[in-house]
PDB file of N, CA and C in Angstrom:
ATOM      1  N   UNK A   1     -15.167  -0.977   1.574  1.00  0.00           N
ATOM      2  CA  UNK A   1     -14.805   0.060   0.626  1.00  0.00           C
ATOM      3  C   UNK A   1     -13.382   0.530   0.932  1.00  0.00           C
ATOM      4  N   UNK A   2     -12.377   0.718   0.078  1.00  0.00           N
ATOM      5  CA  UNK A   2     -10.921   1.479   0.229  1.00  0.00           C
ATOM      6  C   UNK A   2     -10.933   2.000  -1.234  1.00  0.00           C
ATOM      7  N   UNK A   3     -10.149   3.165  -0.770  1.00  0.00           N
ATOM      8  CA  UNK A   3      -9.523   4.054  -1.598  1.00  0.00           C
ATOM      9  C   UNK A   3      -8.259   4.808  -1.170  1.00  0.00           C
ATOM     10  N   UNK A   4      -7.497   5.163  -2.164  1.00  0.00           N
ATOM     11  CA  UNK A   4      -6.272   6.233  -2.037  1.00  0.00           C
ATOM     12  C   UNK A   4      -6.671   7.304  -1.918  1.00  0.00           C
ATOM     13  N   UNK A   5      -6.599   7.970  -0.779  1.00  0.00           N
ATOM     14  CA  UNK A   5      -6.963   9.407  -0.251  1.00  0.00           C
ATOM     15  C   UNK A   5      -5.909  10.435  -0.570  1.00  0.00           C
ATOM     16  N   UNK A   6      -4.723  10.007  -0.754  1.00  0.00           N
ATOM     17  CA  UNK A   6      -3.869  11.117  -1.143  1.00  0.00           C
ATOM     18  C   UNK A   6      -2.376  10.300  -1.053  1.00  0.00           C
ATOM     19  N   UNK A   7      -1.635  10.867  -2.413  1.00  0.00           N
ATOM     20  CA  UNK A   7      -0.366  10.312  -2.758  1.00  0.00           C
ATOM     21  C   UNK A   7       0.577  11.851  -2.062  1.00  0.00           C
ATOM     22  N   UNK A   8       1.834  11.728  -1.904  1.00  0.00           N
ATOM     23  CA  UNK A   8       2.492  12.783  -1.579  1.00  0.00           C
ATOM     24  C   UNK A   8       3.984  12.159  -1.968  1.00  0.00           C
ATOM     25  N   UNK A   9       5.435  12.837  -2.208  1.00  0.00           N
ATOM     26  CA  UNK A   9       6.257  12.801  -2.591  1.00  0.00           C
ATOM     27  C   UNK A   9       6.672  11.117  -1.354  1.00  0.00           C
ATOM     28  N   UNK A  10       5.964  11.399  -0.492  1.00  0.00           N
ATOM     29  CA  UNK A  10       6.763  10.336   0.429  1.00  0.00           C
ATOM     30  C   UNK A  10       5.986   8.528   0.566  1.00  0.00           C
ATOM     31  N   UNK A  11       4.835   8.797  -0.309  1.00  0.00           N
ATOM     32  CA  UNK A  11       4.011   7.604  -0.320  1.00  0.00           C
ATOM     33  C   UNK A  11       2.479   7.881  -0.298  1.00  0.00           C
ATOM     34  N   UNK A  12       1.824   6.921   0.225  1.00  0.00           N
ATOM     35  CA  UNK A  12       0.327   7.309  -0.222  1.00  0.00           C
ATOM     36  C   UNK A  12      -0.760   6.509   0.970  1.00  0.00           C
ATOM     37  N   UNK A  13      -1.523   7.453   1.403  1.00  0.00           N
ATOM     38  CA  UNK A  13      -2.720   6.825   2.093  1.00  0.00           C
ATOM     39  C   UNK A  13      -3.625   5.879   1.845  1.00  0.00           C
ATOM     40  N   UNK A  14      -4.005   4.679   2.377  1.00  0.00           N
ATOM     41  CA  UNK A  14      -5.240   3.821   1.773  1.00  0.00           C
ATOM     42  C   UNK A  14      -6.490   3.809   2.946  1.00  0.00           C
ATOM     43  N   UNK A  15      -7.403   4.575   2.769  1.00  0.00           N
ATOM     44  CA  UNK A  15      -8.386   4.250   3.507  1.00  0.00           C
ATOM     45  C   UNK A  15      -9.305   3.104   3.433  1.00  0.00           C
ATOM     46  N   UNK A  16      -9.094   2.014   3.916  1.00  0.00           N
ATOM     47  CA  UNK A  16     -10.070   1.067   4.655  1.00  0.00           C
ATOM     48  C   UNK A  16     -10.796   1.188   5.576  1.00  0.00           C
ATOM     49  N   UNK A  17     -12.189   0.868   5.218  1.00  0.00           N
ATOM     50  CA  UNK A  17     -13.287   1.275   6.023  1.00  0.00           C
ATOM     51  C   UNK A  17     -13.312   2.438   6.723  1.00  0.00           C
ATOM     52  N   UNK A  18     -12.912   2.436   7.850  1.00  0.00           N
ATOM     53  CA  UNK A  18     -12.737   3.538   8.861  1.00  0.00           C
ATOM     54  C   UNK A  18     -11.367   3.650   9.369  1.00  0.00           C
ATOM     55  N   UNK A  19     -10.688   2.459   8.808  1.00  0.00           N
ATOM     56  CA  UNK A  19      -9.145   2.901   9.016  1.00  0.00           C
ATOM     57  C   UNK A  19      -7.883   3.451   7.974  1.00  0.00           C
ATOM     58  N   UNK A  20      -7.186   4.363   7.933  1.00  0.00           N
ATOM     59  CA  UNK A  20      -6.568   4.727   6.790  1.00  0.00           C
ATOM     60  C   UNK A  20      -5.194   3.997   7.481  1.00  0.00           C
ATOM     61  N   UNK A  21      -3.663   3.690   6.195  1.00  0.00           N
ATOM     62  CA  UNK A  21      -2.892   3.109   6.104  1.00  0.00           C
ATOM     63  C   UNK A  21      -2.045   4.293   5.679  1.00  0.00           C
ATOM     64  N   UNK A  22      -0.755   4.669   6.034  1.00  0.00           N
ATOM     65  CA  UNK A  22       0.007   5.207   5.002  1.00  0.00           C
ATOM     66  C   UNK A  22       1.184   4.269   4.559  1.00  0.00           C
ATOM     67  N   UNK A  23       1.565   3.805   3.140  1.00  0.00           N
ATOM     68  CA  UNK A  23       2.421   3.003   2.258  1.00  0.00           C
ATOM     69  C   UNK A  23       3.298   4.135   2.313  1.00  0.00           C
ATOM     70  N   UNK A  24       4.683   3.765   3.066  1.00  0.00           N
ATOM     71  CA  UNK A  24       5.621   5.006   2.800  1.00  0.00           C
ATOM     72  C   UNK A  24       6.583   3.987   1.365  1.00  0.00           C
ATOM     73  N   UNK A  25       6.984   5.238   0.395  1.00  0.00           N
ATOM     74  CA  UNK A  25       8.093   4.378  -0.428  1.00  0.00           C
ATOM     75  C   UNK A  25       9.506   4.310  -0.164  1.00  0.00           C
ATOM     76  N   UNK A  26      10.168   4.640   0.752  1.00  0.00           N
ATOM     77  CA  UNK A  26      10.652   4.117   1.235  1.00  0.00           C
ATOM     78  C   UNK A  26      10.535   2.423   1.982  1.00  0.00           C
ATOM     79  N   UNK A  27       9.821   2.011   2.764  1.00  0.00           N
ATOM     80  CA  UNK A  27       9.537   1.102   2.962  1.00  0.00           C
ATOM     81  C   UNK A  27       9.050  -0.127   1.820  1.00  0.00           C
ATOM     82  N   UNK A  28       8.051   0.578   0.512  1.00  0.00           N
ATOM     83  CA  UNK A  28       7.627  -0.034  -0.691  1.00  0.00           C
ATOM     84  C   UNK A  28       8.342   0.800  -1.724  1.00  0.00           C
ATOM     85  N   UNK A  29       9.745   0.474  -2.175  1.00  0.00           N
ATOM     86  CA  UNK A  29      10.069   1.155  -3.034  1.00  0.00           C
ATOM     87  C   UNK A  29      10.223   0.719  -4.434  1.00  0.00           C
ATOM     88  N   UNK A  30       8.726  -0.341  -4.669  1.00  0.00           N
ATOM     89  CA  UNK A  30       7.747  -0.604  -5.993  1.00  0.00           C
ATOM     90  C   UNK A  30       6.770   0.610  -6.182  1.00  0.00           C
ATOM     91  N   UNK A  31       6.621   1.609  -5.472  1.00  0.00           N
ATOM     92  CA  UNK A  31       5.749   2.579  -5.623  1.00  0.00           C
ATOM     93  C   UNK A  31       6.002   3.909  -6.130  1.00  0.00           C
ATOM     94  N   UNK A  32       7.563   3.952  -5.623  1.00  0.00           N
ATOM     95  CA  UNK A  32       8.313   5.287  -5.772  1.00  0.00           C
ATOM     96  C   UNK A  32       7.981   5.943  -7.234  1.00  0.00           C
ATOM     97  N   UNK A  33       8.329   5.232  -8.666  1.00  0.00           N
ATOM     98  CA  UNK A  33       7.927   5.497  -9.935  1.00  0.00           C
ATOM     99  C   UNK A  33       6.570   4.772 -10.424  1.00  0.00           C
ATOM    100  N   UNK A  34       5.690   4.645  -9.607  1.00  0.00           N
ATOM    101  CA  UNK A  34       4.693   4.108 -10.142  1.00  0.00           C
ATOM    102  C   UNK A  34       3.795   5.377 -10.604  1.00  0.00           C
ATOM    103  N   UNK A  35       3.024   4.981 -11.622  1.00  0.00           N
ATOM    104  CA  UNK A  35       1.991   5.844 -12.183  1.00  0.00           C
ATOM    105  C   UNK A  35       0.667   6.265 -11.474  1.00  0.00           C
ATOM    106  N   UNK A  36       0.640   7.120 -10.762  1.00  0.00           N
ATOM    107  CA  UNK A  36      -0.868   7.458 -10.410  1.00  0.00           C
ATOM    108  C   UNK A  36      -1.915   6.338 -10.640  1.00  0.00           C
ATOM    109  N   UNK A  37      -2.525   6.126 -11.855  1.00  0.00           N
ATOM    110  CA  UNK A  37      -2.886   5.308 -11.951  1.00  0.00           C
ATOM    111  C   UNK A  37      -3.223   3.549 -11.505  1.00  0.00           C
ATOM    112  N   UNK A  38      -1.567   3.555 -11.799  1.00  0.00           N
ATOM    113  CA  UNK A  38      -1.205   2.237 -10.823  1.00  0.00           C
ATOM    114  C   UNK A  38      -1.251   1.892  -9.375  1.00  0.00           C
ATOM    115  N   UNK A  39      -1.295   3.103  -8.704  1.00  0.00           N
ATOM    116  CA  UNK A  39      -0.950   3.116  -7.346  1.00  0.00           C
ATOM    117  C   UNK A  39      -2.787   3.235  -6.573  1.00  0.00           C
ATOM    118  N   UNK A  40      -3.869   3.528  -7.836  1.00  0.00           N
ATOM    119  CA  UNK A  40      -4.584   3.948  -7.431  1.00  0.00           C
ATOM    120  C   UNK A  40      -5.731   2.356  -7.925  1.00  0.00           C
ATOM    121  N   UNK A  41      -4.983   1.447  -8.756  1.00  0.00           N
ATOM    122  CA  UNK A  41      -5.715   0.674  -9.498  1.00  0.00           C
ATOM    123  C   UNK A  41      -5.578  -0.828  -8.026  1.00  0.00           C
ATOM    124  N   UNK A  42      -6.219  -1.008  -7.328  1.00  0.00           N
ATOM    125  CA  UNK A  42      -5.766  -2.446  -6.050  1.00  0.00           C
ATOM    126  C   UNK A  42      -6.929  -3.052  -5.920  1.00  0.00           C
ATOM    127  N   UNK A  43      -6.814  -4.225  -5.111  1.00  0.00           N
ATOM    128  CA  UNK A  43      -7.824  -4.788  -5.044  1.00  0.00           C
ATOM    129  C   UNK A  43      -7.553  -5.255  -3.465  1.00  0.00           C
ATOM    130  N   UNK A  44      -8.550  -5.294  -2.890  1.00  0.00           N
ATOM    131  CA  UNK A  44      -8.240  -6.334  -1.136  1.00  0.00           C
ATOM    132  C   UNK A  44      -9.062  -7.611  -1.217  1.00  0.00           C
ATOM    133  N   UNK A  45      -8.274  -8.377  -0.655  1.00  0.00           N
ATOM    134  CA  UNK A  45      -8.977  -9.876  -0.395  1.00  0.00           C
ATOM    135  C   UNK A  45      -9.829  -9.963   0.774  1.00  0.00           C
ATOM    136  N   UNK A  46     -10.454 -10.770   0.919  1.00  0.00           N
ATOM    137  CA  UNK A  46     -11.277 -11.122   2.273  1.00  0.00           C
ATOM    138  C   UNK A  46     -10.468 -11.298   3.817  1.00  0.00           C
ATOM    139  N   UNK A  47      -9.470 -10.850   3.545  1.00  0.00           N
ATOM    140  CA  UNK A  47      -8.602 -11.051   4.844  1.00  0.00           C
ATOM    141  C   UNK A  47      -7.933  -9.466   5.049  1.00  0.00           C
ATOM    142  N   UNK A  48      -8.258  -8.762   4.287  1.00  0.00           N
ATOM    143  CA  UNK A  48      -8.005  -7.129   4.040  1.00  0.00           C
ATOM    144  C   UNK A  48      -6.524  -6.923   3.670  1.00  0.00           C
ATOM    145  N   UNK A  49      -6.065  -7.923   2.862  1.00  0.00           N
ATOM    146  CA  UNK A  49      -4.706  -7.388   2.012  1.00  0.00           C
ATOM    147  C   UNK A  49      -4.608  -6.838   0.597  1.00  0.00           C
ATOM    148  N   UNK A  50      -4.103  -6.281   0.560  1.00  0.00           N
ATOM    149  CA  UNK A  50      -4.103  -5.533  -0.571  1.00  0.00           C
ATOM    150  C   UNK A  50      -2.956  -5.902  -1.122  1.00  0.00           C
ATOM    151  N   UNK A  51      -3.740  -5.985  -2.731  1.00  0.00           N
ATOM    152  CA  UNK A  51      -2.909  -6.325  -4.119  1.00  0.00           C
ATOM    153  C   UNK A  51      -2.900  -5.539  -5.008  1.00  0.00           C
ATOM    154  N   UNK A  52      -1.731  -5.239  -5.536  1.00  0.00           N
ATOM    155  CA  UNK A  52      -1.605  -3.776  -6.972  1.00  0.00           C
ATOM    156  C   UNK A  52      -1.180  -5.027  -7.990  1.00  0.00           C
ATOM    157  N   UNK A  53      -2.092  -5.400  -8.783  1.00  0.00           N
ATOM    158  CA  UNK A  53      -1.841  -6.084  -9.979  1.00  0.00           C
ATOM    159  C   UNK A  53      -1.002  -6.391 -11.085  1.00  0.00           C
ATOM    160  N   UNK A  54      -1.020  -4.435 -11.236  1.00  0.00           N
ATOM    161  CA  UNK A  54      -0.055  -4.007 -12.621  1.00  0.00           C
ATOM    162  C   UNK A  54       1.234  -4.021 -12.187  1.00  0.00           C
ATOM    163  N   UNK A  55       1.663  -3.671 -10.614  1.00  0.00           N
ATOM    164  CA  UNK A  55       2.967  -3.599 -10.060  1.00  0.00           C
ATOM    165  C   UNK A  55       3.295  -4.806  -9.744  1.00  0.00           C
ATOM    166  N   UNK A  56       2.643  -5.769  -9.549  1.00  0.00           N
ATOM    167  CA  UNK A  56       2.973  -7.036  -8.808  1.00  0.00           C
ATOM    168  C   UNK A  56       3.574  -7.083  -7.658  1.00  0.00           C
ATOM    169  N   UNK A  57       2.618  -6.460  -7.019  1.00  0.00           N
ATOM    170  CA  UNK A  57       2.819  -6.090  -5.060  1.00  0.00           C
ATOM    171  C   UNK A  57       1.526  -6.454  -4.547  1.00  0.00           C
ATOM    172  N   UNK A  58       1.922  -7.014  -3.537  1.00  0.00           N
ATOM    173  CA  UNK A  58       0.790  -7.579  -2.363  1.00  0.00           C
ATOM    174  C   UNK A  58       1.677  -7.299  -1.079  1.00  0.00           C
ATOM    175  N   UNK A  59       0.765  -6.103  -0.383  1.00  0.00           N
ATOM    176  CA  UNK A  59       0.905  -6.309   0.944  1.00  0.00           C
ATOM    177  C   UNK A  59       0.100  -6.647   2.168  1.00  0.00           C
ATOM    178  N   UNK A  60       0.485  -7.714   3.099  1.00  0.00           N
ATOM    179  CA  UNK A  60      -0.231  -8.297   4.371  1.00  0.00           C
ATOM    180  C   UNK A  60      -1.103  -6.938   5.011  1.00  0.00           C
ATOM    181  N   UNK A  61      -1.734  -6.554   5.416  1.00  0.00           N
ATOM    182  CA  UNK A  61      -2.536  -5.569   6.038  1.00  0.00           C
ATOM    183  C   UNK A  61      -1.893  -5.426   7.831  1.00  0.00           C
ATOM    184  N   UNK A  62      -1.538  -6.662   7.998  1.00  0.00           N
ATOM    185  CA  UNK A  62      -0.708  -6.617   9.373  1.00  0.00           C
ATOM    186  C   UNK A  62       0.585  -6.224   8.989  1.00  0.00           C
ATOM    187  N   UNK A  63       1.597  -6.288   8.068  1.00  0.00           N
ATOM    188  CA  UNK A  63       2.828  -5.468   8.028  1.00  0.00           C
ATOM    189  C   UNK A  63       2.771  -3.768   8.012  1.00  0.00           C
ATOM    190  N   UNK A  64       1.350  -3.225   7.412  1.00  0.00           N
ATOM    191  CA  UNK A  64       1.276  -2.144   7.843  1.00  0.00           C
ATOM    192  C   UNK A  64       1.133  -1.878   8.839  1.00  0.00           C
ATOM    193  N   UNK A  65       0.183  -2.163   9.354  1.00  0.00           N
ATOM    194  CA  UNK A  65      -0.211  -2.003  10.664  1.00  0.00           C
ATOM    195  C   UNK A  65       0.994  -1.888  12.084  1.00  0.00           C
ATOM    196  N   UNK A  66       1.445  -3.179  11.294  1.00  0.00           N
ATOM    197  CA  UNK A  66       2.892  -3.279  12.518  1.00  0.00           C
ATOM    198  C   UNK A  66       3.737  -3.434  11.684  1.00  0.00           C
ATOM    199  N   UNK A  67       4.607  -2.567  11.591  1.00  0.00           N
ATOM    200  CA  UNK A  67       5.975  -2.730  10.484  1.00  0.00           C
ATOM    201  C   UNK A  67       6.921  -3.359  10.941  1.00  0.00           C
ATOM    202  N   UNK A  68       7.143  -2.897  12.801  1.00  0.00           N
ATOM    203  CA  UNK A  68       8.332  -3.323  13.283  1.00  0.00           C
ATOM    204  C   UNK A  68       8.142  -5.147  13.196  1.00  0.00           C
ATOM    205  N   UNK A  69       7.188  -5.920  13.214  1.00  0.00           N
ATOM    206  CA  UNK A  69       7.416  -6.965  12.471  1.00  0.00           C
ATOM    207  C   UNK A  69       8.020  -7.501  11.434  1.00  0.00           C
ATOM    208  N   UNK A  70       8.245  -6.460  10.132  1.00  0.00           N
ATOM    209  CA  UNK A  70       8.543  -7.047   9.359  1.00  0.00           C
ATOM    210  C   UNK A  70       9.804  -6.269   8.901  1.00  0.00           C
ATOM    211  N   UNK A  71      10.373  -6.013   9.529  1.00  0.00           N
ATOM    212  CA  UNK A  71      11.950  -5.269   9.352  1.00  0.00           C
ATOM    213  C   UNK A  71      12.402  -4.963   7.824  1.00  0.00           C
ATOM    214  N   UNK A  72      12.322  -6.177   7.256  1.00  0.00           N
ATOM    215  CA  UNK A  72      13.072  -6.115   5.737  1.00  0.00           C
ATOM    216  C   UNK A  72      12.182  -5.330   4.478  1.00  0.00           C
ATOM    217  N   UNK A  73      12.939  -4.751   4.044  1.00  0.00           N
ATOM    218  CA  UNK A  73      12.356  -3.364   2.877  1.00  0.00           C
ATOM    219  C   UNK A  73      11.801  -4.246   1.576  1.00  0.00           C
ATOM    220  N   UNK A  74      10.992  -3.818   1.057  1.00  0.00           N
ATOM    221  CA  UNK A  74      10.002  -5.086  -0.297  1.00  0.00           C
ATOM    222  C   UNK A  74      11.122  -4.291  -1.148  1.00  0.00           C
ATOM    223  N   UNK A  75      11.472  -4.908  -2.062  1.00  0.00           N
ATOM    224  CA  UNK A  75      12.175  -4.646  -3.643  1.00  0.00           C
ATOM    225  C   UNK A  75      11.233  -5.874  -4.772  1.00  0.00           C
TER     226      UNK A  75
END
């Protein structure tokens, strides 16, 4: 089960299972003007990544987790 627990001017929480994520937009700044809606509409695969459809964003579940891996900002 995941859901968006709360959006705020700076990005938005995703709770997975028992672990929550925060998507800062800065880091995803496909999210910054996204619609409530959109930000709230995802799906996760069997490997726990998450896909926003309408935005055409997929992020690895390990770049959250560990960002300093993945240095470069999504556009």
């Amino acid at each position: 089960m995941a859901e968006i627990t709360n959006i705020s001017p700076f990005g938005f929480w995703v709770l997975l299972d028992d672990e929550e994520f925060f998507i800062d937009f800065k880091q995803y700044p496909s999210f910054f003007n996204a619609k409530i809606s959109e930000i709230n509409d995802f799906t996760i695969d069997a490997m726990g990544n998450f896909h926003w459809g309408s935005l055409d964003v997929d992020i690895e579940k390990d770049a959250i987790e560990h960002p300093e891996k993945y240095p470069l900002v999504y556009n």
